[in-house]
C-alpha atoms as a PDB file:
ATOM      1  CA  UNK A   1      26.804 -23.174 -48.623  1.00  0.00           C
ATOM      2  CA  UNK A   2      26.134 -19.470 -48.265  1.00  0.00           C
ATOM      3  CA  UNK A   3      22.604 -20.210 -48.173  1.00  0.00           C
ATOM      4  CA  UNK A   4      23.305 -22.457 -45.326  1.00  0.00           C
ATOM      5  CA  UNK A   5      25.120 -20.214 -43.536  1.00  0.00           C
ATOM      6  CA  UNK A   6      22.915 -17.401 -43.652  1.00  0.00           C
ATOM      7  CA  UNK A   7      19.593 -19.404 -42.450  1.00  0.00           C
ATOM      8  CA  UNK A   8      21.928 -20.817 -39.396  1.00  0.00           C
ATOM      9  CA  UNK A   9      22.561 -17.429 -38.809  1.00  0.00           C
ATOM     10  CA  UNK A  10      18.802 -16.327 -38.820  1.00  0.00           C
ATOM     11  CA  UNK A  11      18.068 -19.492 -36.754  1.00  0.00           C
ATOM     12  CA  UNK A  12      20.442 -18.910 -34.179  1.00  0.00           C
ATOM     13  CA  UNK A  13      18.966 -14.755 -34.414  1.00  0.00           C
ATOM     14  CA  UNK A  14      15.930 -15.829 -34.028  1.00  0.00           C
ATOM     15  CA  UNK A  15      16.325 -17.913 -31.228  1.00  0.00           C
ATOM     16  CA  UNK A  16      18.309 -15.798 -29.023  1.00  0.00           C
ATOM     17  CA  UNK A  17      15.692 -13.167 -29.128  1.00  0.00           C
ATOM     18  CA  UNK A  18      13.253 -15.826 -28.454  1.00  0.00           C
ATOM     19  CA  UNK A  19      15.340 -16.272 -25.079  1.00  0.00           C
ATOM     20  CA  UNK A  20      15.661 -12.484 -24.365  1.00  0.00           C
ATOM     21  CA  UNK A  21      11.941 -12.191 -24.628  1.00  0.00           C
ATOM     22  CA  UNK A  22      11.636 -14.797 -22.065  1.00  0.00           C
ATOM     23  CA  UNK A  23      13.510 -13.325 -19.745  1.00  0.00           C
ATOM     24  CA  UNK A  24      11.382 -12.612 -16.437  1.00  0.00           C
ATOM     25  CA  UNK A  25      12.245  -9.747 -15.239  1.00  0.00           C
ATOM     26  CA  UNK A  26      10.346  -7.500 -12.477  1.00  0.00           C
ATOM     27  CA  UNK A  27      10.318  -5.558  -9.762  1.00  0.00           C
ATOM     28  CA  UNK A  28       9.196  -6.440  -6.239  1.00  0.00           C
ATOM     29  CA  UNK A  29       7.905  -3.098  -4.247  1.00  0.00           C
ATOM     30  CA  UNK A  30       7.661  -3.691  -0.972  1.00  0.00           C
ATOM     31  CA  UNK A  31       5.540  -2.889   2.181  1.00  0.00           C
ATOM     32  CA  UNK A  32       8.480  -1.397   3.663  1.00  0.00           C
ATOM     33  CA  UNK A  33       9.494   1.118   0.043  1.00  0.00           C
ATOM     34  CA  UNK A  34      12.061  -1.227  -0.774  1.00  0.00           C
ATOM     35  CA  UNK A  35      12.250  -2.080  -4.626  1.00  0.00           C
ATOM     36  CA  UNK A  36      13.811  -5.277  -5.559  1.00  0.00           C
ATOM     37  CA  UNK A  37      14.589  -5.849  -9.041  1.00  0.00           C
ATOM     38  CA  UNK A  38      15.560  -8.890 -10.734  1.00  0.00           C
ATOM     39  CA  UNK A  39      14.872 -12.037 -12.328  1.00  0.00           C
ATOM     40  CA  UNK A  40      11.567 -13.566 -10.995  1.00  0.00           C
ATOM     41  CA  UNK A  41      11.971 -17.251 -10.533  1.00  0.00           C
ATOM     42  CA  UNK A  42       9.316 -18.515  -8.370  1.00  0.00           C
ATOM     43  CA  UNK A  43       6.191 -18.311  -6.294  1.00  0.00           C
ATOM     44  CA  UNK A  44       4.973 -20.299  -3.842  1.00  0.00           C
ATOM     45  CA  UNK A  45       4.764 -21.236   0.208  1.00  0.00           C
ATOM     46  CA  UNK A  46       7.771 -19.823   0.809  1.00  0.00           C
ATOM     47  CA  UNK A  47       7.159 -16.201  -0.973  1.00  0.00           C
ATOM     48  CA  UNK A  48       8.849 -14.878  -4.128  1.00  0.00           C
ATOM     49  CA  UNK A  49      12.092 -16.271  -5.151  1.00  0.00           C
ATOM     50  CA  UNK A  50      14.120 -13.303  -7.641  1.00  0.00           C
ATOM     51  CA  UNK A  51      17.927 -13.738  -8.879  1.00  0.00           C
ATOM     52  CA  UNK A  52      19.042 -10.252  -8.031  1.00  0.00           C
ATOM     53  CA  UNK A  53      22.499 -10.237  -9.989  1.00  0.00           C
ATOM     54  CA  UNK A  54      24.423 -13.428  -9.403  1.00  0.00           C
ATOM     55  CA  UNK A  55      22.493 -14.521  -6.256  1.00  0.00           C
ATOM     56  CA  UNK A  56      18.917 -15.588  -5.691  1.00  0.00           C
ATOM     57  CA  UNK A  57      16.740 -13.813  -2.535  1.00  0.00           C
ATOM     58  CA  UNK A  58      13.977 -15.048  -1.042  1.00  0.00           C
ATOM     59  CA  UNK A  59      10.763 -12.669  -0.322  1.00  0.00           C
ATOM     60  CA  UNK A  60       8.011 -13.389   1.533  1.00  0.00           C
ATOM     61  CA  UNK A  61       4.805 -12.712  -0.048  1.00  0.00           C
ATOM     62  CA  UNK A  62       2.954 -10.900   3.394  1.00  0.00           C
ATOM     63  CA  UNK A  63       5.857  -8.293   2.881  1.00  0.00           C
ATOM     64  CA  UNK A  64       4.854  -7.728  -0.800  1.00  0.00           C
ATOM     65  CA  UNK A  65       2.422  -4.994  -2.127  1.00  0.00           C
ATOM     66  CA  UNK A  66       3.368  -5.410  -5.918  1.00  0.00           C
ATOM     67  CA  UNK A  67       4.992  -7.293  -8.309  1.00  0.00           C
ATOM     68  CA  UNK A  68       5.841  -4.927 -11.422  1.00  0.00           C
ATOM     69  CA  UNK A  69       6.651  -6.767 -14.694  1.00  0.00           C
ATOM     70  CA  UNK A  70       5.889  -2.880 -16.261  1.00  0.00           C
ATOM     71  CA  UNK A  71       5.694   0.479 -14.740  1.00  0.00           C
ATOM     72  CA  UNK A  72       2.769   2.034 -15.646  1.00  0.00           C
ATOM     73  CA  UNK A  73       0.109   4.862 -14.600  1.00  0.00           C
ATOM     74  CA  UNK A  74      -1.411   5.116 -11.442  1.00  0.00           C
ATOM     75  CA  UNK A  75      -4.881   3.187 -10.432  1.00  0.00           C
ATOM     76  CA  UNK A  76      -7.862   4.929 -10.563  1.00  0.00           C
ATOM     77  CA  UNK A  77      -9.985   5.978  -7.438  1.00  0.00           C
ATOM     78  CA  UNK A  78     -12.337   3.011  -7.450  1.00  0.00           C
ATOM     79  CA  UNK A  79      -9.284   0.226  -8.079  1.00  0.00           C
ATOM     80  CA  UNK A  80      -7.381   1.903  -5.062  1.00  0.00           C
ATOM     81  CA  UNK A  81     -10.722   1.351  -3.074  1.00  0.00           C
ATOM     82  CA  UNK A  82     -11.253  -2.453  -3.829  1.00  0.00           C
ATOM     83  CA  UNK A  83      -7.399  -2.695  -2.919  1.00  0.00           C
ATOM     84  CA  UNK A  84      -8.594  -0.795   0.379  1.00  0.00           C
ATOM     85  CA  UNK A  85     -10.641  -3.597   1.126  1.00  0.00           C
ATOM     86  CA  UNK A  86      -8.693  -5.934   0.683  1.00  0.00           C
ATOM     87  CA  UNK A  87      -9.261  -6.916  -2.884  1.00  0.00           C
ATOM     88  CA  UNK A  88      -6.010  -7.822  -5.222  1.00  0.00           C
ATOM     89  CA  UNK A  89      -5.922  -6.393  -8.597  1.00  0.00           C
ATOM     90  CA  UNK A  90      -4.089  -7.391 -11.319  1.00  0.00           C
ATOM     91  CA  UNK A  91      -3.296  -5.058 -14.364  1.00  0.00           C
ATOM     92  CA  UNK A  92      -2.858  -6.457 -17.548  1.00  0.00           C
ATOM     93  CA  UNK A  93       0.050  -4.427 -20.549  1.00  0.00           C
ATOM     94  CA  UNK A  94      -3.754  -3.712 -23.039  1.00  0.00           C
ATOM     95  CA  UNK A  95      -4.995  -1.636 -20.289  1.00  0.00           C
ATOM     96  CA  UNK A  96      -7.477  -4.360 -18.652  1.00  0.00           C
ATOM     97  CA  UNK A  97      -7.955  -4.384 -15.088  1.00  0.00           C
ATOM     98  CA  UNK A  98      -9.445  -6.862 -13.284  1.00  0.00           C
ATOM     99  CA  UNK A  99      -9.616  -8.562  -9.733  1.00  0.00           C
ATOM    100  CA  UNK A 100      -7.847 -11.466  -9.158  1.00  0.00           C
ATOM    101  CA  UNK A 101      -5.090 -12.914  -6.780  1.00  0.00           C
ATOM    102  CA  UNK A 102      -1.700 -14.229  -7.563  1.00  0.00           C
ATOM    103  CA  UNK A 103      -1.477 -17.898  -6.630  1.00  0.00           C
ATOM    104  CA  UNK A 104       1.128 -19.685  -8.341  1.00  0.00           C
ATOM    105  CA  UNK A 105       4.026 -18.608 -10.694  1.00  0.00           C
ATOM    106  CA  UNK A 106       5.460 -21.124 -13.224  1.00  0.00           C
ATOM    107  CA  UNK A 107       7.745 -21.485 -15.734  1.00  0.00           C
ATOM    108  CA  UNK A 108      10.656 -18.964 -16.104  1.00  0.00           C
ATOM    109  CA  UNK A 109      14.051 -19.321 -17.289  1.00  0.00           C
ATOM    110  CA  UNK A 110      14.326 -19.934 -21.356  1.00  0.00           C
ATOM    111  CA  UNK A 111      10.251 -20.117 -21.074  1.00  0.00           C
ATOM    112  CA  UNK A 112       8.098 -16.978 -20.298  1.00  0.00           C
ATOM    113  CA  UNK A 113       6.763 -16.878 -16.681  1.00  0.00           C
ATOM    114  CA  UNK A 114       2.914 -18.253 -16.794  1.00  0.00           C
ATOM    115  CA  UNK A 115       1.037 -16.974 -13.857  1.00  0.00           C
ATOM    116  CA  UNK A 116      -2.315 -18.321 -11.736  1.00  0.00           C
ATOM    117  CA  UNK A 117      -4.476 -16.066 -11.223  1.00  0.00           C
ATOM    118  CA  UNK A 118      -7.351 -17.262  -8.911  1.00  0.00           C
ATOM    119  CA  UNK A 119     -10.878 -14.643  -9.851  1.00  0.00           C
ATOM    120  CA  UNK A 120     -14.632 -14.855  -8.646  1.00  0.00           C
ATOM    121  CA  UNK A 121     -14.917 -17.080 -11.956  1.00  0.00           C
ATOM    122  CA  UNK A 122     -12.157 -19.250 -11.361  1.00  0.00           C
ATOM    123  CA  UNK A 123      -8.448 -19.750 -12.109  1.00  0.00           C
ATOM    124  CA  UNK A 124      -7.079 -17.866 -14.960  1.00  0.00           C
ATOM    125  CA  UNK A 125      -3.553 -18.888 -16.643  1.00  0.00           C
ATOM    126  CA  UNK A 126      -1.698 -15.107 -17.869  1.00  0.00           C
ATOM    127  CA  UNK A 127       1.514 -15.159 -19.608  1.00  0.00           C
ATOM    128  CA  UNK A 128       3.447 -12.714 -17.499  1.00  0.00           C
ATOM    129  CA  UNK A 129       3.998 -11.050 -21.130  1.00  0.00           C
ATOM    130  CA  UNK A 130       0.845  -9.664 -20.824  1.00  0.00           C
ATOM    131  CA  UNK A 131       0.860  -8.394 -17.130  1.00  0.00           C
ATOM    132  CA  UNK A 132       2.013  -5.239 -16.077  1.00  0.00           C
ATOM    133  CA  UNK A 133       1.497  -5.263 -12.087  1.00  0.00           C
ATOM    134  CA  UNK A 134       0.043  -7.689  -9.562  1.00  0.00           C
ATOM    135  CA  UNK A 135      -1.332  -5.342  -6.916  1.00  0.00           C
ATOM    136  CA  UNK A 136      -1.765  -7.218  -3.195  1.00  0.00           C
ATOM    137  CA  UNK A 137      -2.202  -3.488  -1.388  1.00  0.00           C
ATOM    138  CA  UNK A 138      -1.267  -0.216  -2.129  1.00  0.00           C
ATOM    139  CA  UNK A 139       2.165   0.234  -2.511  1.00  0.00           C
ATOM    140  CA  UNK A 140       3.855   2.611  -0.342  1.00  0.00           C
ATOM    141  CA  UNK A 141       5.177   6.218  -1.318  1.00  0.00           C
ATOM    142  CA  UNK A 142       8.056   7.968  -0.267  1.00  0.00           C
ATOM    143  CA  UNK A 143       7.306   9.983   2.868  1.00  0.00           C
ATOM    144  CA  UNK A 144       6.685  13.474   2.882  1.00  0.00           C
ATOM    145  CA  UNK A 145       8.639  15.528   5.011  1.00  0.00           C
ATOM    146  CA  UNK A 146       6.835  16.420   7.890  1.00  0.00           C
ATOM    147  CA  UNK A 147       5.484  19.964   7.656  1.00  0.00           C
ATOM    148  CA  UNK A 148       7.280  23.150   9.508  1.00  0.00           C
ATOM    149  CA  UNK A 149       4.427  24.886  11.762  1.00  0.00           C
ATOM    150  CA  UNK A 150       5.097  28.659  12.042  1.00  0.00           C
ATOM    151  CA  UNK A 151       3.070  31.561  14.028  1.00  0.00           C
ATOM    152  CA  UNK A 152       0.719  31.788  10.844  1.00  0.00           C
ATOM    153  CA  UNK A 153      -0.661  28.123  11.709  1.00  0.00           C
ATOM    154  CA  UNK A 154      -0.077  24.379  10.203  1.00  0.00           C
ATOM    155  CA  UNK A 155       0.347  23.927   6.905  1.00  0.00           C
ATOM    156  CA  UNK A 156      -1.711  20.652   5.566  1.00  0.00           C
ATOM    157  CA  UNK A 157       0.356  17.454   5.294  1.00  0.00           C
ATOM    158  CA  UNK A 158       0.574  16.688   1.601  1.00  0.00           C
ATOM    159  CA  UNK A 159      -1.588  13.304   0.195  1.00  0.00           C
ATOM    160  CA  UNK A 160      -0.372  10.319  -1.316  1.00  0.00           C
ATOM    161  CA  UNK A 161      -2.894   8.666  -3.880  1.00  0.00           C
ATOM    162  CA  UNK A 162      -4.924   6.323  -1.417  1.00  0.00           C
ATOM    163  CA  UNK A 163      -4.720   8.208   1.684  1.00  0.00           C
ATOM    164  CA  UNK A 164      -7.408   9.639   3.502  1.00  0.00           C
ATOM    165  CA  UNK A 165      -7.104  13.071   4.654  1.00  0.00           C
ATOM    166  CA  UNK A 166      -8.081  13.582   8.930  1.00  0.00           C
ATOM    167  CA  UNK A 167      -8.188  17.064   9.593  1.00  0.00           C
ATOM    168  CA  UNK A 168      -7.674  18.130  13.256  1.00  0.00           C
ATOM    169  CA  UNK A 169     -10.421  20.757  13.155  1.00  0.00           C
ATOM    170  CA  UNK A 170     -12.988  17.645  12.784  1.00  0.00           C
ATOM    171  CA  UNK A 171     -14.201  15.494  15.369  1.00  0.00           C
ATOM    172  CA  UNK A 172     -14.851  12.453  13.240  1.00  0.00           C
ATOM    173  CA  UNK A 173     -13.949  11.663   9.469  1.00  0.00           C
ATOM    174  CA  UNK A 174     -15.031   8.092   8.254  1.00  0.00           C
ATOM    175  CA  UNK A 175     -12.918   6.479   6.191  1.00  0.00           C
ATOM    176  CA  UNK A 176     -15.679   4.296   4.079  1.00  0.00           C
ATOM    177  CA  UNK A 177     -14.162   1.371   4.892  1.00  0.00           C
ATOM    178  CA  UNK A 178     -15.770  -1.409   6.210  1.00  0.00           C
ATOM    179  CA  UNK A 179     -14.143  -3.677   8.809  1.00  0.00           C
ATOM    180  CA  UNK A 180     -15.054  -7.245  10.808  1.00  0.00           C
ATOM    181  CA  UNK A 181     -14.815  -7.948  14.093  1.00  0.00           C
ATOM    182  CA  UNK A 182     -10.971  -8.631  15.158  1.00  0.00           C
ATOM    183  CA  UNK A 183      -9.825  -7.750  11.185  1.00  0.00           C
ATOM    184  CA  UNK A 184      -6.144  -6.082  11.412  1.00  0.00           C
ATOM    185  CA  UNK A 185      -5.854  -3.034   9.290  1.00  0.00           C
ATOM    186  CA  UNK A 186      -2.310  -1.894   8.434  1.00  0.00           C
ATOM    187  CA  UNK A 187      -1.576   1.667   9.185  1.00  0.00           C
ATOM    188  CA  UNK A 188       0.811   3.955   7.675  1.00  0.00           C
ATOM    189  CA  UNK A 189       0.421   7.725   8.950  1.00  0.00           C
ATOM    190  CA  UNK A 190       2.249  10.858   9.036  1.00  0.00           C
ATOM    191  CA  UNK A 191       1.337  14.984   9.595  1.00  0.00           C
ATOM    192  CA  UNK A 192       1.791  17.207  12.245  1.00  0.00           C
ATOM    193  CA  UNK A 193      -1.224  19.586  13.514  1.00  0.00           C
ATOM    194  CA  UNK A 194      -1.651  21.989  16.230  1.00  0.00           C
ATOM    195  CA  UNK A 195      -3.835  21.951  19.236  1.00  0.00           C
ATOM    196  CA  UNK A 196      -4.409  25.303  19.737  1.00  0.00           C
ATOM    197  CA  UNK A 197      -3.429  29.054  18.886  1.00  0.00           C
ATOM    198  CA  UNK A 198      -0.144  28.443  20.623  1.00  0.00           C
ATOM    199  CA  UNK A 199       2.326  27.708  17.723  1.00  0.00           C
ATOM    200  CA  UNK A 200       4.109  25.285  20.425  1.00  0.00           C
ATOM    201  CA  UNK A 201       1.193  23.038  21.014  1.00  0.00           C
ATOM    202  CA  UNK A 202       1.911  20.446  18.553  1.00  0.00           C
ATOM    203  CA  UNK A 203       1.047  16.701  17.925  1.00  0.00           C
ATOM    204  CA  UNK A 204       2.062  14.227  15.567  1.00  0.00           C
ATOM    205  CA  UNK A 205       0.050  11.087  14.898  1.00  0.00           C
ATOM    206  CA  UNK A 206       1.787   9.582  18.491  1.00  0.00           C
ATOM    207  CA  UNK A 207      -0.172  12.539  20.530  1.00  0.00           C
ATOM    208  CA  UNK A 208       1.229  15.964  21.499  1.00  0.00           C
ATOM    209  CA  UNK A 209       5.377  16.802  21.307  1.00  0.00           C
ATOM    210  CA  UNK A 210       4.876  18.215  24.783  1.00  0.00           C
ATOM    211  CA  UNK A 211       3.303  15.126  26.649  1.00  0.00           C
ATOM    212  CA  UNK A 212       0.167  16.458  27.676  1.00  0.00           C
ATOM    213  CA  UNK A 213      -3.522  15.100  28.132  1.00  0.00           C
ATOM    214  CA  UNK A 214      -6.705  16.511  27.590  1.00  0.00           C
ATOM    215  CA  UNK A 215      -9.187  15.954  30.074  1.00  0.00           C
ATOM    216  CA  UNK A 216     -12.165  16.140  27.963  1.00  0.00           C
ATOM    217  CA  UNK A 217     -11.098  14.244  24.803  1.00  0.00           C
ATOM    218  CA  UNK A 218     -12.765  10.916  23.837  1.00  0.00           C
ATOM    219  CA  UNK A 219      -9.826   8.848  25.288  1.00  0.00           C
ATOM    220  CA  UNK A 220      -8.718  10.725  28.464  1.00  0.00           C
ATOM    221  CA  UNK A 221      -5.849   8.514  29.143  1.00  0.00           C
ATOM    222  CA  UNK A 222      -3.965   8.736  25.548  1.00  0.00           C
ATOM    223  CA  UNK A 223      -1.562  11.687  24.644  1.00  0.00           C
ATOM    224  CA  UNK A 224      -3.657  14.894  23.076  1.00  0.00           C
ATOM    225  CA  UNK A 225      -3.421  14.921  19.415  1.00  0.00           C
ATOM    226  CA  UNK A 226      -3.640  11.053  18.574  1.00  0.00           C
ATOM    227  CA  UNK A 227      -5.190   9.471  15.722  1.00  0.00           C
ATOM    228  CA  UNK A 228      -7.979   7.592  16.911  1.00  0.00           C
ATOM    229  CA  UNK A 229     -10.880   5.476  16.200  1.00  0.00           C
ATOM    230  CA  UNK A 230     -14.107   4.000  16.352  1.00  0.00           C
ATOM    231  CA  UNK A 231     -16.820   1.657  14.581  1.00  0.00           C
ATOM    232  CA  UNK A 232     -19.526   3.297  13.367  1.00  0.00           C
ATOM    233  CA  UNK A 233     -21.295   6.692  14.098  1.00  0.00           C
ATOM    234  CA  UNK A 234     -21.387   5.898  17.966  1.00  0.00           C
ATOM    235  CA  UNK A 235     -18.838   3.539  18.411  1.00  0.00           C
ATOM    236  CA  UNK A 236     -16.409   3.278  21.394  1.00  0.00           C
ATOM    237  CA  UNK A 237     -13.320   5.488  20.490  1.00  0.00           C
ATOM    238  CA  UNK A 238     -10.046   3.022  20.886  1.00  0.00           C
ATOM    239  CA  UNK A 239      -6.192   4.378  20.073  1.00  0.00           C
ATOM    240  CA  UNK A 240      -4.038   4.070  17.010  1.00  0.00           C
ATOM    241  CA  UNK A 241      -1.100   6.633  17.059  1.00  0.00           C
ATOM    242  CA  UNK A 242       1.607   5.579  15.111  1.00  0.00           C
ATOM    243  CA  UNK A 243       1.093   2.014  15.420  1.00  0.00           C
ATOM    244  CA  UNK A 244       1.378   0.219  11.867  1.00  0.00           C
ATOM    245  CA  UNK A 245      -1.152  -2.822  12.493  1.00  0.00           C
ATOM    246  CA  UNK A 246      -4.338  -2.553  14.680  1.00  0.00           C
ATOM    247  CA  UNK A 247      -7.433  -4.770  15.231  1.00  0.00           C
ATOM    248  CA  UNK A 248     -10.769  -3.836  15.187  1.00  0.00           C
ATOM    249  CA  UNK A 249     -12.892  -4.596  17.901  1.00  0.00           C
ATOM    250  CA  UNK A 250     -16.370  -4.445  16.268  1.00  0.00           C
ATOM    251  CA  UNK A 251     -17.607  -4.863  12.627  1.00  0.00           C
ATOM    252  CA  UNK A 252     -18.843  -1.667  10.822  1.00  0.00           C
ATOM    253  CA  UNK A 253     -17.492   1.142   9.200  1.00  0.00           C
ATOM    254  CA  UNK A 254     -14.388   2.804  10.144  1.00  0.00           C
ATOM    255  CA  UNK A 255     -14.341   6.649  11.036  1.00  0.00           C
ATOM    256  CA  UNK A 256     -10.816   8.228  12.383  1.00  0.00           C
ATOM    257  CA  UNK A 257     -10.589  11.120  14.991  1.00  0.00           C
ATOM    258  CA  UNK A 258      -8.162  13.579  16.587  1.00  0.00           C
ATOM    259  CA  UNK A 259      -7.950  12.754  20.402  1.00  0.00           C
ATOM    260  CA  UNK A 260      -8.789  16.521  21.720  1.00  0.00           C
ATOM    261  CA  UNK A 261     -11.133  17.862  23.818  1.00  0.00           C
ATOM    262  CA  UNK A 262     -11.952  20.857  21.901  1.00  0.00           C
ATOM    263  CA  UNK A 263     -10.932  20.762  18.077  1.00  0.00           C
ATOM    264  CA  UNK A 264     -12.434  23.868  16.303  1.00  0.00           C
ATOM    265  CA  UNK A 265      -9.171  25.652  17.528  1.00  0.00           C
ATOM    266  CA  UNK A 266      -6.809  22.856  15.766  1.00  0.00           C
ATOM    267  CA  UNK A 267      -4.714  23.185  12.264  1.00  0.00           C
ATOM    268  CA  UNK A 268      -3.313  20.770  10.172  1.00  0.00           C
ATOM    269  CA  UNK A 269      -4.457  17.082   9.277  1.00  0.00           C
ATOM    270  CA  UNK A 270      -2.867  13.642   9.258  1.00  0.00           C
ATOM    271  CA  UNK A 271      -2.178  11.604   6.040  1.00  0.00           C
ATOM    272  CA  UNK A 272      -3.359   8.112   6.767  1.00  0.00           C
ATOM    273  CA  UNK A 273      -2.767   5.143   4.437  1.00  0.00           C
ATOM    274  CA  UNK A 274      -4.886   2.141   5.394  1.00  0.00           C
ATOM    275  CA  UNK A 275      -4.833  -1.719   3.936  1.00  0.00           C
ATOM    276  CA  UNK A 276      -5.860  -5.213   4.312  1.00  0.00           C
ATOM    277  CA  UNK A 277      -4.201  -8.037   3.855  1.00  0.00           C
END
């Protein structure tokens, strides 16, 4: 009987750990910095479904830039590039990265999650045991305080892993990234620089805190300072400021500018964060 007992026992031990090892836990990080963590239930047309306590939340996927069963390290250079572009990663718990796109989730409950993943050699089947993150873009980081500009000069805006670095003293930087015709990129960037010697003549990525032109800068009619761009060595410069989503109007390479006339007097740089969805 005390036999009995004791394998019941080990049974119903066993078991129960069983179900706590299914659990499905993660965290959503989103475009926007929120982190949602919870329960994953679901994935499908409708975005990710998560039980977040006692009630379940819908997300939709185009507002998701990773799904974190694990925190781990950060992604090296080249990964960060491919996500640049547009490519999803997935990294698995061993340390294998590869590139691949989440496209269906089932599963869950008292059963580990079992998630499609669609690669260049077709679909692949994980158990999301053995995933750490799904990576759609680059996640977002928290914002850096813009920089104080005293009578010394600007101080350089600090980088997040992924961004590209647009100093004001340059005309042009390119980016490396390569773009189609009407492609939106999504645009995240911050700084402050100054336009001249005058510790007053400041701009942040909208153009210049006093609203000024410059007559002579590649886009006459935007504010001095901007971020702008063009496709391509020669391309036709076109605005992006702060906005957060902008289309390219020819295919080629990316480069990014300060809209000045004359910029070997400027200080400072922009952060810029760029993705594809």
């Amino acid at each position: 009987m005390f036999r009995r007992a004791m394998f019941a026992a080990l049974c119903a031990g066993v078991l129960t750990t069983a179900i706590a090892q299914a659990q499905s836990s993660a965290t959503l990080i989103l475009q926007s910095g929120e982190r949602v963590s919870g329960d994953l239930i679901d994935f499908g047309g409708h975005g990710f479904a998560i039980r977040v306590g006692d009630r379940q939340r819908q997300v939709p996927a185009d507002g998701v830039a990773v799904v974190e069963f694990q925190s781990g390290g950060d992604l090296s250079t080249e990964w960060r590039a491919k996500l640049n572009s547009g490519q999803p990663v997935v990294v698995l718990r061993n340390g294998q990265i590869m590139e691949g796109r989440l496209r269906d989730i089932a599963g869950g409950g008292e059963h580990a999650l079992q998630l499609t993943i669609e690669t260049s050699s077709g679909q692949r089947d994980i158990a999301s045991g053995e995933v750490a993150q799904v990576y759609f873009t680059l996640p977002p980081a928290p914002a850096v305080a813009p920089v104080a500009v005293g009578t010394s000069g600007t101080a350089t805006t600090a980088l997040e892993p992924g961004a590209f670095s647009v100093p004001a003293n340059q005309r042009w930087t390119p980016t490396g990234i390569t773009v189609k015709n009407g492609e939106t990129l999504h645009i995240r960037a911050t700084g402050v620089i100054r336009l001249s010697p005058d510790p007053n003549d400041r701009a942040y990525v909208a153009g210049a805190l006093n609203p000024r032109s410059a007559n002579g800068a590649p886009l006459p009619a935007v504010s001095a300072g901007a971020l702008i761009g063009r496709i391509g060595p020669e391309g036709q410069p076109f605005a992006i400021g702060d906005q957060t989503s902008v289309s390219m109007p020819v295919a080629g390479m990316l480069y990014l500018g300060i809209n000045d006339d004359e910029v070997s007097d400027n200080t400072g740089n922009f952060a810029v964060v760029i993705s594809k969805r």
